[in-house]
C-alpha atoms as a PDB file:
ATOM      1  CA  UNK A   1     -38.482   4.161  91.331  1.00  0.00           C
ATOM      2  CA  UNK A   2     -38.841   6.479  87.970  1.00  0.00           C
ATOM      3  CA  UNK A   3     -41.201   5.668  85.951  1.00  0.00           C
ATOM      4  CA  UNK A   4     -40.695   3.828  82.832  1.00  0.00           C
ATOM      5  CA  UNK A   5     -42.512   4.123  79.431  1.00  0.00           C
ATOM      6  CA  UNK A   6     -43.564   1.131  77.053  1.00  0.00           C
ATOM      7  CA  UNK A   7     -45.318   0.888  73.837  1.00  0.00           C
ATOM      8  CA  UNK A   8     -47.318  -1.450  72.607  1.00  0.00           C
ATOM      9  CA  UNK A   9     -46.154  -3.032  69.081  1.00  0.00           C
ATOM     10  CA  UNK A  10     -49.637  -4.293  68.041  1.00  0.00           C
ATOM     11  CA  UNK A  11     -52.200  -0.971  69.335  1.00  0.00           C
ATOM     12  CA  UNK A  12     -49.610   1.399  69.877  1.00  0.00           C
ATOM     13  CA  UNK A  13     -50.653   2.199  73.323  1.00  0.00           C
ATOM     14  CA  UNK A  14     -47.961   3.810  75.618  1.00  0.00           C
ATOM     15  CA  UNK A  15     -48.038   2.495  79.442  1.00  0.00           C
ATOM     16  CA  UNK A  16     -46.206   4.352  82.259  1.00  0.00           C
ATOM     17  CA  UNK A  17     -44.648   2.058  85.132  1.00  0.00           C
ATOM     18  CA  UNK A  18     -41.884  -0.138  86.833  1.00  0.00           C
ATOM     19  CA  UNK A  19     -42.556  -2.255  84.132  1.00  0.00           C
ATOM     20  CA  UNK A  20     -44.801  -3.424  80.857  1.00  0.00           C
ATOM     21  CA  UNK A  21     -48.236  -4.455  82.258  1.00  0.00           C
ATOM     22  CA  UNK A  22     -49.591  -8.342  81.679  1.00  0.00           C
ATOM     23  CA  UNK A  23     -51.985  -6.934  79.240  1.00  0.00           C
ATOM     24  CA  UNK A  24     -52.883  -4.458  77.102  1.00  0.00           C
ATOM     25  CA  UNK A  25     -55.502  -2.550  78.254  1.00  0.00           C
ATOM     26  CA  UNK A  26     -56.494  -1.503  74.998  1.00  0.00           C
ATOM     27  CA  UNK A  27     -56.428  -4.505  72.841  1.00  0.00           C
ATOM     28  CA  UNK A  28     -55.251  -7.057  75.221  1.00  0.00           C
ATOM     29  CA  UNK A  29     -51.951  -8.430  73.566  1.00  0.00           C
ATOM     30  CA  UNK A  30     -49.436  -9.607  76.399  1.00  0.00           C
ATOM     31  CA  UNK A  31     -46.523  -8.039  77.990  1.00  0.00           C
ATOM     32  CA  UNK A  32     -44.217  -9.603  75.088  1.00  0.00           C
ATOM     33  CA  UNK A  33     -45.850  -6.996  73.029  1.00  0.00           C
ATOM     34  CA  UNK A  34     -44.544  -4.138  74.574  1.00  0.00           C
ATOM     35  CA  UNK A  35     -40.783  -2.368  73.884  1.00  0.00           C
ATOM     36  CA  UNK A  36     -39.398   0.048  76.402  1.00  0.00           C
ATOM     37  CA  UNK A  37     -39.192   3.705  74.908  1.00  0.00           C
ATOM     38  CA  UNK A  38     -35.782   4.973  75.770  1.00  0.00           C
ATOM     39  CA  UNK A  39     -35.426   8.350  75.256  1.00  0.00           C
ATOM     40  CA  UNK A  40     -32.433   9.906  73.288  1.00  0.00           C
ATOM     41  CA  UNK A  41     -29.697  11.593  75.308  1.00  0.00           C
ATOM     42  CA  UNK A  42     -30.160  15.155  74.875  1.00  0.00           C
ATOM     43  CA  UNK A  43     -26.799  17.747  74.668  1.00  0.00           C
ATOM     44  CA  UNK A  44     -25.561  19.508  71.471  1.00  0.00           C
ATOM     45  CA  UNK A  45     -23.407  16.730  70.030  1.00  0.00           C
ATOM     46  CA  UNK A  46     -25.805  14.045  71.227  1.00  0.00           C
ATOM     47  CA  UNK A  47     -26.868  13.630  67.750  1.00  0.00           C
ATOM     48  CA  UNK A  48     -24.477  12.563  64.851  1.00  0.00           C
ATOM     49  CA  UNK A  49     -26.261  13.576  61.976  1.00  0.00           C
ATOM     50  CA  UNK A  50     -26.839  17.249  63.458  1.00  0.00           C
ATOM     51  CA  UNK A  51     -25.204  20.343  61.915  1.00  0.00           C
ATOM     52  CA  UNK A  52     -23.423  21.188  65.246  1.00  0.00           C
ATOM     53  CA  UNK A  53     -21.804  17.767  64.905  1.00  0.00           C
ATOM     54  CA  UNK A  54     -21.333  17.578  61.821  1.00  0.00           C
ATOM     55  CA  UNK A  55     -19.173  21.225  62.226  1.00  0.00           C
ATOM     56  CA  UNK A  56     -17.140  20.510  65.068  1.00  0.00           C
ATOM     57  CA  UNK A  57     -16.187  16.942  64.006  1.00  0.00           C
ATOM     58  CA  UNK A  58     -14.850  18.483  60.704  1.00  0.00           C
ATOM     59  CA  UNK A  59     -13.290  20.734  62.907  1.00  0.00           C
ATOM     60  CA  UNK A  60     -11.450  18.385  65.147  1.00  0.00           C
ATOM     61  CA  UNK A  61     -10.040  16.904  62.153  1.00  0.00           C
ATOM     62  CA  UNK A  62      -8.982  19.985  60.229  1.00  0.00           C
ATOM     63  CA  UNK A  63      -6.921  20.526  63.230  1.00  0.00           C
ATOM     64  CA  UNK A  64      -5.595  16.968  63.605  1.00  0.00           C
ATOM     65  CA  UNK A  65      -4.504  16.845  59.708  1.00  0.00           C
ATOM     66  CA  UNK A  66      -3.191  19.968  60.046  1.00  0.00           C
ATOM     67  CA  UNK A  67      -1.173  19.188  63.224  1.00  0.00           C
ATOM     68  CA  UNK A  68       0.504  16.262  61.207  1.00  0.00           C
ATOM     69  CA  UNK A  69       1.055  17.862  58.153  1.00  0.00           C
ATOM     70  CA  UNK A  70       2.952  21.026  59.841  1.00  0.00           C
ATOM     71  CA  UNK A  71       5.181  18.470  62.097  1.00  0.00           C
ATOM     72  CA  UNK A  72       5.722  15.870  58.890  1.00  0.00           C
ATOM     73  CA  UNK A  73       6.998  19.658  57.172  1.00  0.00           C
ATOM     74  CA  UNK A  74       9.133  20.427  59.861  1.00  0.00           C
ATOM     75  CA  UNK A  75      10.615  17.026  59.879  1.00  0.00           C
ATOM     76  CA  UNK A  76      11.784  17.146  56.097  1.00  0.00           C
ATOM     77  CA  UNK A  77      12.644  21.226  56.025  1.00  0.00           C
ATOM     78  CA  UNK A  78      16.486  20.015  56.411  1.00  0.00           C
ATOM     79  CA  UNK A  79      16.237  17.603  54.216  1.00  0.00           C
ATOM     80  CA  UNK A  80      14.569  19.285  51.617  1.00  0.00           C
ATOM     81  CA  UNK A  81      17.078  22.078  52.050  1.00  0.00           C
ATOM     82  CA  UNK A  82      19.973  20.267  51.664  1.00  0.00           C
ATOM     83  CA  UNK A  83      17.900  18.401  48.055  1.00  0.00           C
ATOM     84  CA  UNK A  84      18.037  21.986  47.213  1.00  0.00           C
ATOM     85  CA  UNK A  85      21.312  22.907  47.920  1.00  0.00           C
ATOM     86  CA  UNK A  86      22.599  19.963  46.323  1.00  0.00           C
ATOM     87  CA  UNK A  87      20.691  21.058  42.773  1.00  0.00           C
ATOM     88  CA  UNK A  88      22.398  24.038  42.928  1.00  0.00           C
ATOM     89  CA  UNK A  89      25.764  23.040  43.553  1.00  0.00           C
ATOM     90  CA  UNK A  90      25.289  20.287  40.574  1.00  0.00           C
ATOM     91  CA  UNK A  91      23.765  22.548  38.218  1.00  0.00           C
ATOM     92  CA  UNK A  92      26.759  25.192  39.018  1.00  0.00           C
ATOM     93  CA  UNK A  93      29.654  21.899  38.286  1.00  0.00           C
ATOM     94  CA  UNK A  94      27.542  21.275  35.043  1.00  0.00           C
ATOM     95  CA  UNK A  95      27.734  24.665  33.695  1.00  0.00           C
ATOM     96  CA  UNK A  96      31.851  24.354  33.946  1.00  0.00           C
ATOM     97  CA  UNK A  97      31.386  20.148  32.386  1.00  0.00           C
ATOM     98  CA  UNK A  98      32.776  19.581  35.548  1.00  0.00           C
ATOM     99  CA  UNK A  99      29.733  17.000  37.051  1.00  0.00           C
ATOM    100  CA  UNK A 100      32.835  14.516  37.477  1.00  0.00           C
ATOM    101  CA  UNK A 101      34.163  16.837  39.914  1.00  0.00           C
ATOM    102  CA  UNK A 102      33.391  16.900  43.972  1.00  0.00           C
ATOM    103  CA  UNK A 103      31.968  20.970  44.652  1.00  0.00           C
ATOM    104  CA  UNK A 104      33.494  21.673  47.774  1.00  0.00           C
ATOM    105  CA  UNK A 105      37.004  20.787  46.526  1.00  0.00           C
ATOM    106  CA  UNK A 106      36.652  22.377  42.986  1.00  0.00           C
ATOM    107  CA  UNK A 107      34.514  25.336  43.906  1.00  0.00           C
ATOM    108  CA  UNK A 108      35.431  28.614  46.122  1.00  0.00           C
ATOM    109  CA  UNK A 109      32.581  30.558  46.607  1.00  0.00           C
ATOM    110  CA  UNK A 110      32.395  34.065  47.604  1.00  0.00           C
ATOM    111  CA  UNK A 111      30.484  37.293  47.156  1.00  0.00           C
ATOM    112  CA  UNK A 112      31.618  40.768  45.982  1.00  0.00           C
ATOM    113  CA  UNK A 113      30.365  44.228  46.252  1.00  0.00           C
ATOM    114  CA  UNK A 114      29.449  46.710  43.377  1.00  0.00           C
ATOM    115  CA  UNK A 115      33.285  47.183  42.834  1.00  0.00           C
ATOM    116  CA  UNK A 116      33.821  43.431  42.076  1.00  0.00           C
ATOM    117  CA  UNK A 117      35.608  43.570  46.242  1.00  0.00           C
ATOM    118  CA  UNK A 118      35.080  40.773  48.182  1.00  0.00           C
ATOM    119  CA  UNK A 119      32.464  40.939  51.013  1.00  0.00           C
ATOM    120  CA  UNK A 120      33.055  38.760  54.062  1.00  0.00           C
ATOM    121  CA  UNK A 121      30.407  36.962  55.978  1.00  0.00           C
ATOM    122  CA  UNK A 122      27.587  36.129  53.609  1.00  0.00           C
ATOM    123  CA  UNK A 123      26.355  32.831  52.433  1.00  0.00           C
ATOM    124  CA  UNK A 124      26.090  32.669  48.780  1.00  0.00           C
ATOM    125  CA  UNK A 125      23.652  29.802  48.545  1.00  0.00           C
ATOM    126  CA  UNK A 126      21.640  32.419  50.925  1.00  0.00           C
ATOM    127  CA  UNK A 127      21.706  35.027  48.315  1.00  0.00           C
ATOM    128  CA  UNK A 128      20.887  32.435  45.705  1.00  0.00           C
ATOM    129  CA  UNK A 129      17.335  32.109  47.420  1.00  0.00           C
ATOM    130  CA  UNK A 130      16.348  35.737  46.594  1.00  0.00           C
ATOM    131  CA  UNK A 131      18.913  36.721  43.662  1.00  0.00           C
ATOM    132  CA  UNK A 132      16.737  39.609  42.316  1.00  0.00           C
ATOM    133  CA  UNK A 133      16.855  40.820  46.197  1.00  0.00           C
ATOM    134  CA  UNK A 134      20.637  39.989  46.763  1.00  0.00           C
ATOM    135  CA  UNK A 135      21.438  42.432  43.099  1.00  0.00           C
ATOM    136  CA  UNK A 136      19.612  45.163  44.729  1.00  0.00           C
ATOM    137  CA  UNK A 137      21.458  45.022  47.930  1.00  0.00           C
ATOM    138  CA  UNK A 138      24.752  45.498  45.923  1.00  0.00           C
ATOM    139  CA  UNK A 139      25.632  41.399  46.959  1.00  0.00           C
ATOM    140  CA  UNK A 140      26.719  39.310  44.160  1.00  0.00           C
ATOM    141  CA  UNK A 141      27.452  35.586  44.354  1.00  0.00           C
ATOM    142  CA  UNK A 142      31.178  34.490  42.504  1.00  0.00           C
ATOM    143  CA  UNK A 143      31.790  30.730  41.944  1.00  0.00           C
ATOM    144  CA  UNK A 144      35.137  30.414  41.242  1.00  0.00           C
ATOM    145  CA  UNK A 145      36.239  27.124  39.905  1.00  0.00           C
ATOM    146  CA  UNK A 146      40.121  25.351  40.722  1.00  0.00           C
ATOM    147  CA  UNK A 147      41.009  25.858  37.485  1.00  0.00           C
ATOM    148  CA  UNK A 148      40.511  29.684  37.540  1.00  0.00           C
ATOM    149  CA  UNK A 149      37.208  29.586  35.445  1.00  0.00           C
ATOM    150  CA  UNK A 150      34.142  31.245  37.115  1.00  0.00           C
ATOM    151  CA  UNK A 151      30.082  30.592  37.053  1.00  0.00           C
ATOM    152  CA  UNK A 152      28.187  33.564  37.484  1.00  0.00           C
ATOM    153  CA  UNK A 153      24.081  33.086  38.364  1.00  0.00           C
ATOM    154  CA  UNK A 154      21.912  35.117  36.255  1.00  0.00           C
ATOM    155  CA  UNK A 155      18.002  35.938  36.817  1.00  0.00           C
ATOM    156  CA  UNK A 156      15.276  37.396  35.002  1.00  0.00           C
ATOM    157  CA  UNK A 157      11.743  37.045  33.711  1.00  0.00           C
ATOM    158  CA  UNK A 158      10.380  35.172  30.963  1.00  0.00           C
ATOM    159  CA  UNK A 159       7.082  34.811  28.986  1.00  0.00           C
ATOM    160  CA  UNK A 160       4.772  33.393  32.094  1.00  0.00           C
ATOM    161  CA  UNK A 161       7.263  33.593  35.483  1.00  0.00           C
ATOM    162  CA  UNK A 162      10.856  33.733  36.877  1.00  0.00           C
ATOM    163  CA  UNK A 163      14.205  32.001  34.634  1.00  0.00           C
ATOM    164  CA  UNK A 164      17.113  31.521  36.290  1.00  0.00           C
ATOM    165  CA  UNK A 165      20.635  29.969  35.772  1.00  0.00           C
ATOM    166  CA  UNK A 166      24.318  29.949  35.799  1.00  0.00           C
ATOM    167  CA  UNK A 167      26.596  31.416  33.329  1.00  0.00           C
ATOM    168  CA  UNK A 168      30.145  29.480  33.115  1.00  0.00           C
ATOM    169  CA  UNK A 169      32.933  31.921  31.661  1.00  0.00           C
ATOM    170  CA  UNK A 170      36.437  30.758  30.805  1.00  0.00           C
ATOM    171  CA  UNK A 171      39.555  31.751  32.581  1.00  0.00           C
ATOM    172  CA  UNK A 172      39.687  34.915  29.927  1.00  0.00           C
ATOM    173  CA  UNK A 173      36.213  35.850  31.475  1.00  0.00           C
ATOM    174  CA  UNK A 174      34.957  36.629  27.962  1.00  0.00           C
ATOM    175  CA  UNK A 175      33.777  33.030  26.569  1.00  0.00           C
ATOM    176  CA  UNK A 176      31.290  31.363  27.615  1.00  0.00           C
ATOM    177  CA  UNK A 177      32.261  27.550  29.099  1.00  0.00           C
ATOM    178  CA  UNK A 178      28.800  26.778  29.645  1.00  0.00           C
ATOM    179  CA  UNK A 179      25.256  27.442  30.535  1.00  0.00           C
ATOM    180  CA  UNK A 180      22.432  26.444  32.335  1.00  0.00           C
ATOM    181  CA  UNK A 181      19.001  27.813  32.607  1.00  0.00           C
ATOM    182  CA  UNK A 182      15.525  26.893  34.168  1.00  0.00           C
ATOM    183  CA  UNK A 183      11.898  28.433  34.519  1.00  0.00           C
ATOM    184  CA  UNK A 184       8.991  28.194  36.506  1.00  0.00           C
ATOM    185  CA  UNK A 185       6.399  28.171  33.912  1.00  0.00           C
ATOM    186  CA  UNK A 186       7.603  28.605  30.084  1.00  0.00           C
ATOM    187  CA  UNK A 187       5.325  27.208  27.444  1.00  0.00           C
ATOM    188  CA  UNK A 188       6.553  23.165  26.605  1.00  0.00           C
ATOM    189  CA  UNK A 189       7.961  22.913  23.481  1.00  0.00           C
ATOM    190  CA  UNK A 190       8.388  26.655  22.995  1.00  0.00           C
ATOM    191  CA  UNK A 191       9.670  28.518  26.035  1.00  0.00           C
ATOM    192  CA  UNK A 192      10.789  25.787  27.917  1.00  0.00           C
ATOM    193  CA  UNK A 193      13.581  24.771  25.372  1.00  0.00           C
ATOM    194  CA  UNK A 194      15.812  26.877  27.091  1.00  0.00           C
ATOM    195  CA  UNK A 195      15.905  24.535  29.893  1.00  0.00           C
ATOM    196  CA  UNK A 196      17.315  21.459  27.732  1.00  0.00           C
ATOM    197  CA  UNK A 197      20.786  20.648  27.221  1.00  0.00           C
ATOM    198  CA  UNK A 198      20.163  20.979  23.233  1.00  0.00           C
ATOM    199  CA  UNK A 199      19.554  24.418  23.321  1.00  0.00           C
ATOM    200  CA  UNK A 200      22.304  25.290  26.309  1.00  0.00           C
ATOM    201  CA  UNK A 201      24.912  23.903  24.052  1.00  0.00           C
ATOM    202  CA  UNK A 202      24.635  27.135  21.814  1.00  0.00           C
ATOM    203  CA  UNK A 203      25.960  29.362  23.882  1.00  0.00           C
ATOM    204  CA  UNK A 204      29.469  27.793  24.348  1.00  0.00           C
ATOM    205  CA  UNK A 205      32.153  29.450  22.506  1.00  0.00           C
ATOM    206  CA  UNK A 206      30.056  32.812  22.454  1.00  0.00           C
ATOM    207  CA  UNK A 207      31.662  35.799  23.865  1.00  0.00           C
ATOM    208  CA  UNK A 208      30.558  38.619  26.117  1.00  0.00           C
ATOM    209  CA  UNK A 209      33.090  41.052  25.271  1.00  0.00           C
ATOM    210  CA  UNK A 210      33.940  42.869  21.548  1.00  0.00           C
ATOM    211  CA  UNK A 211      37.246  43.856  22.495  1.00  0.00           C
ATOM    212  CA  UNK A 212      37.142  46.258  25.642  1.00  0.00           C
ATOM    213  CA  UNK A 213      33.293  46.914  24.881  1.00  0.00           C
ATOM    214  CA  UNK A 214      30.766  44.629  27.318  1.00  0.00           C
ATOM    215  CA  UNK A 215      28.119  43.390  24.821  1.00  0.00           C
ATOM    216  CA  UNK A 216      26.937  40.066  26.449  1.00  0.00           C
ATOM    217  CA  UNK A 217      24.782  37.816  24.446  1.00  0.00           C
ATOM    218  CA  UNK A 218      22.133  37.985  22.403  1.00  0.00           C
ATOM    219  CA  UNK A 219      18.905  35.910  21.171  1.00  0.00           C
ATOM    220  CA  UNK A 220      18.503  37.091  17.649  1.00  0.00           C
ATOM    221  CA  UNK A 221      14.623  36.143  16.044  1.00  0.00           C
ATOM    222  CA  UNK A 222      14.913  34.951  12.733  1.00  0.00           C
ATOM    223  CA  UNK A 223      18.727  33.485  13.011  1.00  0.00           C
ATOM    224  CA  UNK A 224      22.069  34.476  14.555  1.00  0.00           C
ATOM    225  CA  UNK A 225      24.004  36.935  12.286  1.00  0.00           C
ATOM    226  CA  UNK A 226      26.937  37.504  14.603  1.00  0.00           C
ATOM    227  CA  UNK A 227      28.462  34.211  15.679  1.00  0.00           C
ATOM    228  CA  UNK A 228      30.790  35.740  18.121  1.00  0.00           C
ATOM    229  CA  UNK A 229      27.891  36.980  20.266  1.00  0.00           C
ATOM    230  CA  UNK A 230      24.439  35.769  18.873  1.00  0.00           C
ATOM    231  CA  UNK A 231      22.373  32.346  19.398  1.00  0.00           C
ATOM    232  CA  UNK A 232      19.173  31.724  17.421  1.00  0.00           C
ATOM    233  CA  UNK A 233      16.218  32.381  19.104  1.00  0.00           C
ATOM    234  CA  UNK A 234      13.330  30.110  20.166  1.00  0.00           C
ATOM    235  CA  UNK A 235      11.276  29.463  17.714  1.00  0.00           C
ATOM    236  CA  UNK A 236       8.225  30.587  18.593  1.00  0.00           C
ATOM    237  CA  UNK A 237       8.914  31.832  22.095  1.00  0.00           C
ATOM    238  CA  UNK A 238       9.941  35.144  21.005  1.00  0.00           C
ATOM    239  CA  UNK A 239       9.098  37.083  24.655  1.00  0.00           C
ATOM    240  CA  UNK A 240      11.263  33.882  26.837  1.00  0.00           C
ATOM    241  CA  UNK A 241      14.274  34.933  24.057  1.00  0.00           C
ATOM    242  CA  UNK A 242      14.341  37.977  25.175  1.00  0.00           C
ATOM    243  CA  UNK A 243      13.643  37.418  28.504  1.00  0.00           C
ATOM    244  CA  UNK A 244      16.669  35.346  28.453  1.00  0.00           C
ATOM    245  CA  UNK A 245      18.604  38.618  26.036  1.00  0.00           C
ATOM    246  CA  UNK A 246      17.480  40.828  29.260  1.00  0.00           C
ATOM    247  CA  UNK A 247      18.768  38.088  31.703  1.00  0.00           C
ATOM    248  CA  UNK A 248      22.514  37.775  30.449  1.00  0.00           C
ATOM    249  CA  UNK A 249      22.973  41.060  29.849  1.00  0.00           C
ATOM    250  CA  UNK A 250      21.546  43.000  33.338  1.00  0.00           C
ATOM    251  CA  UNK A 251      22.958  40.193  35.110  1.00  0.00           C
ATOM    252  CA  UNK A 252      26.557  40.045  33.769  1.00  0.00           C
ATOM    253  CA  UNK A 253      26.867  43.268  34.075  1.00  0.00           C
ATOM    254  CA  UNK A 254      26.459  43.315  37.484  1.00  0.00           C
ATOM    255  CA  UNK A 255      29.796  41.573  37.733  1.00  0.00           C
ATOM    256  CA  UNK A 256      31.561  43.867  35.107  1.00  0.00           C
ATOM    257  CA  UNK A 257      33.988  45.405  37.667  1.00  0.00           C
ATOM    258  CA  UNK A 258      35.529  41.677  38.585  1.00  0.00           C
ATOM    259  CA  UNK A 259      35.876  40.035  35.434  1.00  0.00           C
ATOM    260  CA  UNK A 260      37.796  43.171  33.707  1.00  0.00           C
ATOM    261  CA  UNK A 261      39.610  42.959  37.003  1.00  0.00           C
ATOM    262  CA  UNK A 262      40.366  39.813  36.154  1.00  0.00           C
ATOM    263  CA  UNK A 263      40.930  39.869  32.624  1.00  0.00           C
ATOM    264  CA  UNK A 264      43.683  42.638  33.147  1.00  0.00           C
ATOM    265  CA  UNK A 265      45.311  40.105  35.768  1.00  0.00           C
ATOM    266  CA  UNK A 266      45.273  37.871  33.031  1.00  0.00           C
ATOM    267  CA  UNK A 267      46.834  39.880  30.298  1.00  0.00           C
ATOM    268  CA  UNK A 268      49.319  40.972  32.881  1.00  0.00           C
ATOM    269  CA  UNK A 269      50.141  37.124  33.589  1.00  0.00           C
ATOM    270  CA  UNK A 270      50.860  36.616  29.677  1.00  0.00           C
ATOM    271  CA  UNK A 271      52.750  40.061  29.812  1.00  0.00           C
ATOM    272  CA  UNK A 272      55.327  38.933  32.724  1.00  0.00           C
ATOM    273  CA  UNK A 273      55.392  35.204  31.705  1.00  0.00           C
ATOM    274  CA  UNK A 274      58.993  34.395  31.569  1.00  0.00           C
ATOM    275  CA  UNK A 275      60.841  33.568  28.460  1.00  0.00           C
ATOM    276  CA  UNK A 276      61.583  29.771  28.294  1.00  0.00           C
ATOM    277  CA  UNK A 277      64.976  28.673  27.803  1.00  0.00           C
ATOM    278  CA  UNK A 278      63.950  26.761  24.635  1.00  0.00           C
ATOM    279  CA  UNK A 279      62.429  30.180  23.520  1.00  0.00           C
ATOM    280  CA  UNK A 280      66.045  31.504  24.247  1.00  0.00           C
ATOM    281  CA  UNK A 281      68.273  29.256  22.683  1.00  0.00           C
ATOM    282  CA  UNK A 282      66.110  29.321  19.320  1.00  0.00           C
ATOM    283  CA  UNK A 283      66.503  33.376  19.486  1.00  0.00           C
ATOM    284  CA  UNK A 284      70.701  32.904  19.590  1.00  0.00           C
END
């Protein structure tokens, strides 16, 4: 049989045996007196409050939270995607006022080529996720309304980050229907006005064209002095104005070959409109 250990309580004397003896040899107190010594199960992890423990059981759990946290992402990638996708088709029908209106019967979409040509098989929302990237490639996203208006998105830089947006122009592809912009990190209450509805609601009526000559539009510091093709600038948030100056004008112009291709369809249309009958009989 292995031998066994016991202490006693009162003395402190240890005995070795089958079991606690009748008496303590030492000061005589009975065999109540005595507690078995176990001894603590020896291994690496045997003991909780030990570093090696303490690491691997933080590891265990890293791993574990991790685990979730990647398959919870996974589980709400499409549906996050489609959130997104949604936002941008919404913020595309508010830049025309058309909000009312259902996107995928109001809105073709398309992409064109350096030469304003259309360019078959890409995805514009695609493009939309790397705009900066999609201008350098020579791809440019069209959104080309029912009603023969078009949104345009634009991209630059601002004071602290990225702004972004969507230029509406009407069917004359020279005034400007509507705009929208956002930013990742303009200063609130400078900056970030050009994100509110307030300040958007300058730009309509403004024109991009000064007869044949592109000009876009420009934030003027200190007040507008051309109302044709200047809004005041922010006050205060002089480097987002012209971030948003830079924006308009090197993105519009990247689509410079399709609206004058456009506009020249246009004056052509008025050109070869036929004569009404009414128009006639008033001319005998």
């Amino acid at each position: 049989m292995a031998t066994r250990k016991f202490r006693c309580n009162v003395c402190g004397y240890i005995h070795e045996g089958a079991a606690a003896p009748d008496k303590c040899p030492v000061c005589a107190a009975p065999a109540s007196e005595f507690t078995e010594i176990t001894e603590k199960k020896k291994g690496l992890f045997s003991d909780t409050n030990s570093n090696a423990y303490i690491i691997l059981y933080s590891t265990v759990m890293v791993v574990i939270v991790a685990t979730l946290l990647a398959l919870a992402a996974l589980g709400l990638q499409k549906r996050q995607y489609e959130n997104e996708l949604n936002e941008k088709k919404q913020a595309i029908l508010a830049s025309l006022s058309a909000s009312d209106q259902r996107y995928d019967e109001f809105i073709d979409a398309y992409v064109v080529d350096k030469n304003g040509a259309r360019i078959d098989g890409e995805d514009v929302f695609t493009l939309l996720n790397d705009l900066p990237g999609a201008y350098a490639a020579g791809k440019f996203p069209v959104f080309e309304a029912r009603d023969g208006r078009v949104v345009v998105p634009v991209t630059g830089m601002g004071l602290w980050g990225p702004i972004w947006g969507y230029v509406a122009l009407e069917k004359d592809m020279n005034t400007v229907a509507g705009v929208i912009m956002a930013h990742k990190g303009e200063t609130p209450g400078l900056g970030a006005e050009i994100s509110t509805a307030k300040y958007q609601a300058n730009f309509v009526g403004k024109t991009i064209f000064e007869g044949d000559k592109f000009v876009s539009v420009t934030l003027r510091k200190g007040g507008a002095k051309d109302p044709a093709h200047e809004v005041d600038a922010i006050s205060g948030g002089t480097k987002t104005s012209d971030g948003v100056t830079a924006m308009l004008y090197n993105s519009l112009a990247n689509y410079l070959p399709l609206l004058e291709a456009k506009r020249r369809a246009a004056a052509e249309q008025v050109v070869l409109a036929p004569v009404s009958d009414e128009s006639n009989d008033e001319n005998k």
